[in-house]
Protein backbone atom coordinates (compact mmCIF):
# COMPACT_ATOMS: atom_id res chain seq x y z
CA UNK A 1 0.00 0.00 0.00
CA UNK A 2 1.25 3.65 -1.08
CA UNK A 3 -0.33 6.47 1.05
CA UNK A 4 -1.11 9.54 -1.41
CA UNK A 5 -2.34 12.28 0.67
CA UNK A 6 -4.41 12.49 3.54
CA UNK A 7 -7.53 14.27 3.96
CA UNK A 8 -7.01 15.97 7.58
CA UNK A 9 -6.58 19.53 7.56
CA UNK A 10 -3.85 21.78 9.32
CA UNK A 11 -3.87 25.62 10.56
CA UNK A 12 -0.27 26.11 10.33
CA UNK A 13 2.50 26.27 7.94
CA UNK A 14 4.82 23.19 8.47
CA UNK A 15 8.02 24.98 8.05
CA UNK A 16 10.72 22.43 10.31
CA UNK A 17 8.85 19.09 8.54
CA UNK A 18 9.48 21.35 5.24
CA UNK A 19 12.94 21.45 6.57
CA UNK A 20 13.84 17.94 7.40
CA UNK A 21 12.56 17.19 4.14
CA UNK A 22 15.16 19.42 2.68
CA UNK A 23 18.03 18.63 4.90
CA UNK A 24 17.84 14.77 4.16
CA UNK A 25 17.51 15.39 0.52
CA UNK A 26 20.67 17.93 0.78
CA UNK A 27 22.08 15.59 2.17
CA UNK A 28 21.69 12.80 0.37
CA UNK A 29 22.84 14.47 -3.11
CA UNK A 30 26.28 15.16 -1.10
CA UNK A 31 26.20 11.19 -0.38
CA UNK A 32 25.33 11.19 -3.96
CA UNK A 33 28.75 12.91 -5.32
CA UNK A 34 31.25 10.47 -3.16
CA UNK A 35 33.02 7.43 -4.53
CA UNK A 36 32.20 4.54 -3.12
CA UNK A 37 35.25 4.39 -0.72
CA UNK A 38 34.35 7.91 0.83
CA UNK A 39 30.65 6.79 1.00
CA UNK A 40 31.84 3.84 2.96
CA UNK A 41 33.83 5.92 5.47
CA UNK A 42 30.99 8.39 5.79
CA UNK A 43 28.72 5.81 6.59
CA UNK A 44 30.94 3.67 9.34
CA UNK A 45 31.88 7.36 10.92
CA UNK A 46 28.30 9.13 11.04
CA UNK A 47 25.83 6.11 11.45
CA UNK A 48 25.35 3.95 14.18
CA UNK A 49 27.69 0.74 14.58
CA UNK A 50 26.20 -1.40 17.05
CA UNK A 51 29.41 -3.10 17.91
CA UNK A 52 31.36 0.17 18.50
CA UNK A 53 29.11 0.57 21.28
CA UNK A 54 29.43 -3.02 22.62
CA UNK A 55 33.51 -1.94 22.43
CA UNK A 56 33.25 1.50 24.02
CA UNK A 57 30.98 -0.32 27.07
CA UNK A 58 34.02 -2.89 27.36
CA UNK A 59 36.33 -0.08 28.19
CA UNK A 60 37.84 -0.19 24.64
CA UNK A 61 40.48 2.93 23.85
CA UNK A 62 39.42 2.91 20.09
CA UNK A 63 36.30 4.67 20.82
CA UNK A 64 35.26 7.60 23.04
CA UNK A 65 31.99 8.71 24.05
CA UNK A 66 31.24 11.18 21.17
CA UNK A 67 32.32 8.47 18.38
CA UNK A 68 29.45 6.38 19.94
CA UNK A 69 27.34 8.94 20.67
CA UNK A 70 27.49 11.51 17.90
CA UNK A 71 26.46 8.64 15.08
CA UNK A 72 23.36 8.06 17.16
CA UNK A 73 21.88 12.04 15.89
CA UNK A 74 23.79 11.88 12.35
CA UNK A 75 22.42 8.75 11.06
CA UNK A 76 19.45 10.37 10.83
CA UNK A 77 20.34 11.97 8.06
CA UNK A 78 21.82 9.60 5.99
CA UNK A 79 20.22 7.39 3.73
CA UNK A 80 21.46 4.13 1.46
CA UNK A 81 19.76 4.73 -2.16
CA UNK A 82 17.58 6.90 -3.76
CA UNK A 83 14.66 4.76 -2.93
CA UNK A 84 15.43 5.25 0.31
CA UNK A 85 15.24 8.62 1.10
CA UNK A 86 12.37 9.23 -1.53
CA UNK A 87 10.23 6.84 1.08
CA UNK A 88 11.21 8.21 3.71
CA UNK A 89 10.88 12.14 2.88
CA UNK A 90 7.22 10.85 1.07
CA UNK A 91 5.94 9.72 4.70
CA UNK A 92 7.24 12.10 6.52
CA UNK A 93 5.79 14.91 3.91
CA UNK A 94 2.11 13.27 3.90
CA UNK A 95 2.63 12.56 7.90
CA UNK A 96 4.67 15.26 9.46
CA UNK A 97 2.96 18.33 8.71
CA UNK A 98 -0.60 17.24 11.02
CA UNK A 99 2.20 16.37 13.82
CA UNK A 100 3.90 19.64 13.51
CA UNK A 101 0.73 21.20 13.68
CA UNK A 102 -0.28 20.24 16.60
CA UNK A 103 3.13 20.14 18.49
CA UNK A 104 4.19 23.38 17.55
CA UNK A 105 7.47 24.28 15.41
CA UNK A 106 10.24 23.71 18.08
CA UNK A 107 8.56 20.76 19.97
CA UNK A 108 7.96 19.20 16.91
CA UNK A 109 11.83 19.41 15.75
CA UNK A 110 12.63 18.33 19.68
CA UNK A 111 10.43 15.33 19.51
CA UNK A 112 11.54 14.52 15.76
CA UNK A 113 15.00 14.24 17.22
CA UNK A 114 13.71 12.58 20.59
CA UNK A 115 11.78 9.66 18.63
CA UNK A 116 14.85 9.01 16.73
CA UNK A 117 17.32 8.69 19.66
CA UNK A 118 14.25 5.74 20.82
CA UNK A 119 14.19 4.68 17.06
CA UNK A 120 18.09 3.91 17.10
CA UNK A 121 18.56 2.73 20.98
CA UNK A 122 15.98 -0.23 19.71
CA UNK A 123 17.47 -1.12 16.71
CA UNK A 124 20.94 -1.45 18.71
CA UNK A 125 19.32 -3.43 21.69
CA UNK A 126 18.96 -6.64 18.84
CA UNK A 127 22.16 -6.34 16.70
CA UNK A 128 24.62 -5.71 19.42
CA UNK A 129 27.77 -7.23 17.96
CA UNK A 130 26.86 -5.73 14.49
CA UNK A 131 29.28 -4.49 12.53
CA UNK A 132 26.94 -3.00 9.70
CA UNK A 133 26.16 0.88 10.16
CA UNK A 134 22.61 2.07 10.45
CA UNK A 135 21.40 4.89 8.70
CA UNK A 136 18.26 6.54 7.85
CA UNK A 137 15.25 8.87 9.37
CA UNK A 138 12.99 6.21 8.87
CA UNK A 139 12.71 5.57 12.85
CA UNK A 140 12.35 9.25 13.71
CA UNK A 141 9.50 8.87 10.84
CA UNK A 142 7.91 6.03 12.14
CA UNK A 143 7.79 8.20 15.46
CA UNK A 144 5.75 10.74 13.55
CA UNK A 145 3.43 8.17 12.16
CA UNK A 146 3.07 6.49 16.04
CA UNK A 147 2.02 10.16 16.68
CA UNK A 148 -0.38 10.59 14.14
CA UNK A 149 -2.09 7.49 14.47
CA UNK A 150 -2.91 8.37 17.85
CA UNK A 151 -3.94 11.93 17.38
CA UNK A 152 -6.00 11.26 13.82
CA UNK A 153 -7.06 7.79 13.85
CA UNK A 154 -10.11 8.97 11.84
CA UNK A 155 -8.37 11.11 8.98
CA UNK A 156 -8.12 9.26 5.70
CA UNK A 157 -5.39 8.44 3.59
CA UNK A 158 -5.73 8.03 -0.01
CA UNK A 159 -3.68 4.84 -1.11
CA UNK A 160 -2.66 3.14 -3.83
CA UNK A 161 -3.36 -0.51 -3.56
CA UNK A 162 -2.17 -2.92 -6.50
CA UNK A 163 -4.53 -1.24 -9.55
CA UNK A 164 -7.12 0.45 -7.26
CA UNK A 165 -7.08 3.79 -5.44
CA UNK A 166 -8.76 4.41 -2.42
CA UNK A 167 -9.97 5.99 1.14
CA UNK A 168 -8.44 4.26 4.10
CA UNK A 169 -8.91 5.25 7.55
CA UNK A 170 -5.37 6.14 9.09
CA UNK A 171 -5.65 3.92 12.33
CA UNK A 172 -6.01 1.12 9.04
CA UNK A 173 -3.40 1.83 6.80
CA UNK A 174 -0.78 2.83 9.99
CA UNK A 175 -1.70 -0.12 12.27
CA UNK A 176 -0.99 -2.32 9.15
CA UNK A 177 2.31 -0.82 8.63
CA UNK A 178 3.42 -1.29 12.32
CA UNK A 179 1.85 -5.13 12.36
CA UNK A 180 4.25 -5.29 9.68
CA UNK A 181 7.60 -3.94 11.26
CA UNK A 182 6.65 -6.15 14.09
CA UNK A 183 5.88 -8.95 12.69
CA UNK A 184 9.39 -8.14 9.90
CA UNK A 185 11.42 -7.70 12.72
CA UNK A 186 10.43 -10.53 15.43
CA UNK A 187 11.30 -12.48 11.88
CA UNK A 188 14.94 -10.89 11.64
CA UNK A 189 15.93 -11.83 15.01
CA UNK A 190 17.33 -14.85 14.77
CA UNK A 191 19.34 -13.15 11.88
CA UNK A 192 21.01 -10.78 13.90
CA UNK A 193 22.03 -13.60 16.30
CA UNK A 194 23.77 -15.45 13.89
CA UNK A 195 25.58 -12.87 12.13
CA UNK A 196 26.35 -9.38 10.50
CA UNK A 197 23.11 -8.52 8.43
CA UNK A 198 22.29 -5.54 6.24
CA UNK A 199 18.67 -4.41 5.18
CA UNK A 200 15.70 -2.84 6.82
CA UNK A 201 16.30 -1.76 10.77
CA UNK A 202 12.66 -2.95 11.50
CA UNK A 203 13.21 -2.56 14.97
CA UNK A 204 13.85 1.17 14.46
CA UNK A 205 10.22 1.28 12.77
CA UNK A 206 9.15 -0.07 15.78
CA UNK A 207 10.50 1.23 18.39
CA UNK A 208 10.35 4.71 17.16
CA UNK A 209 6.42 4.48 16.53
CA UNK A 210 5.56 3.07 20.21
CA UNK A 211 7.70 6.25 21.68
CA UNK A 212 6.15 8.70 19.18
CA UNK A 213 2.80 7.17 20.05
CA UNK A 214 3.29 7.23 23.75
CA UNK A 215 4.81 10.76 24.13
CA UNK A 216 3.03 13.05 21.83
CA UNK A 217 0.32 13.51 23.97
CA UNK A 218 3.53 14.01 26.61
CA UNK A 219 4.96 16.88 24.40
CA UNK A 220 1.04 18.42 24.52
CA UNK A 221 -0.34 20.91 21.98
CA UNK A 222 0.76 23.90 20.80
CA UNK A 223 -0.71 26.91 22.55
CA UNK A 224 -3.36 28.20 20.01
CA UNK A 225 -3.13 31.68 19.89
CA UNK A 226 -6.21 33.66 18.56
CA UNK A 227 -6.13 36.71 15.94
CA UNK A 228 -9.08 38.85 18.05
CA UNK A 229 -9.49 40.67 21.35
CA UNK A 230 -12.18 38.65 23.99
CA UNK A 231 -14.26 40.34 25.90
């Protein structure tokens, strides 16, 4: 299923999800203009090795605190392929704006970030001894959607389903995205036992859409602030 717009309106212009849209496609046309060997190095320096950690923990010299905790906000904003960061940015721009809206500008950029930190800590907790870097927004995302499942169940989301177009509530169409993380990434466990594995981090999708679920009523709603004089 392809979400295509949603029908639930906003009263605000969405000017930091505009902004995170730009910043990850910035970024990614940088990615876009390394060779292969500097896209390597960018990737095992700014995204999140899980095994670094592990090392750091064990009282390892090789890494300090900000080479295992710096990756952890950069990753973020680095993607693997075009296909990548096109789904990502499409989510977050059919998603984010609604969440923004109702969080307010700067507590929607702090919980954005906040989600993601969750998004990330999850995806280390099962691939400890990984050796494969992490990248992408996709669990600060999935935050966003966690949040606007809970705040718009009702809205509806066009969607493109095999040759058919239609209406689906959101609480549908989200809840059947997270079933399938979960379900993905109960599936990939036994992977990540056994050895070094690349792909989806579908325990970033998951994690990241319980927190943004469970603190966006935390965060509360922007103060509304009315254009007339009361009486």
């Amino acid at each position: 299923m392809l979400p295509i717009k949603d029908d639930q309106p906003r009263y605000s212009t969405p000017w930091v999800n505009g902004f995170l849209i730009g910043l990850n496609l910035l970024i990614f046309f940088f990615e876009f203009t390394l060779d292969p060997r500097s896209l390597d190095l960018l990737a095992r320096q700014f995204g999140v090795v899980p095994s670094h950690l592990v090392a750091f923990l064990s009282g390892s010299p090789k890494y300090s605190l900000l080479d295992v905790l710096l990756p952890f906000f950069t990753s973020m904003f680095l993607h693997g392929s075009w296909m990548h960061v096109i789904g990502n940015v499409w989510f977050l721009y059919i998603f984010g704006d609604n969440v923004e809206d109702y969080l307010g500008h700067f507590k929607y950029l702090v919980f954005y970030i906040f989600v993601g930190l969750i998004a990330m800590a999850t995806q280390v907790m099962v691939s400890l001894h990984s050796t494969v870097p992490t990248l992408g927004a996709s669990g600060a995302i999935a935050g966003v959607l966690g949040a606007y499942f809970v705040l718009y169940p009702r809205a509806r989301v066009l969607t493109w389903f095999f040759v058919f177009v239609v209406w689906v509530p959101a609480w549908i169409i989200l809840g059947y995205w997270f079933a399938l993380q979960f379900l993905s990434g109960t599936a990939s466990i036994a992977a990540y036992a056994r050895q070094n594995v690349g792909g989806v981090a579908f325990w970033a999708h998951v994690g990241g859409f319980v927190a943004g679920a469970l603190l966006v009523k935390v965060f509360g709603e922007r103060e509304l602030r009315y254009p007339y004089a009361r009486a």
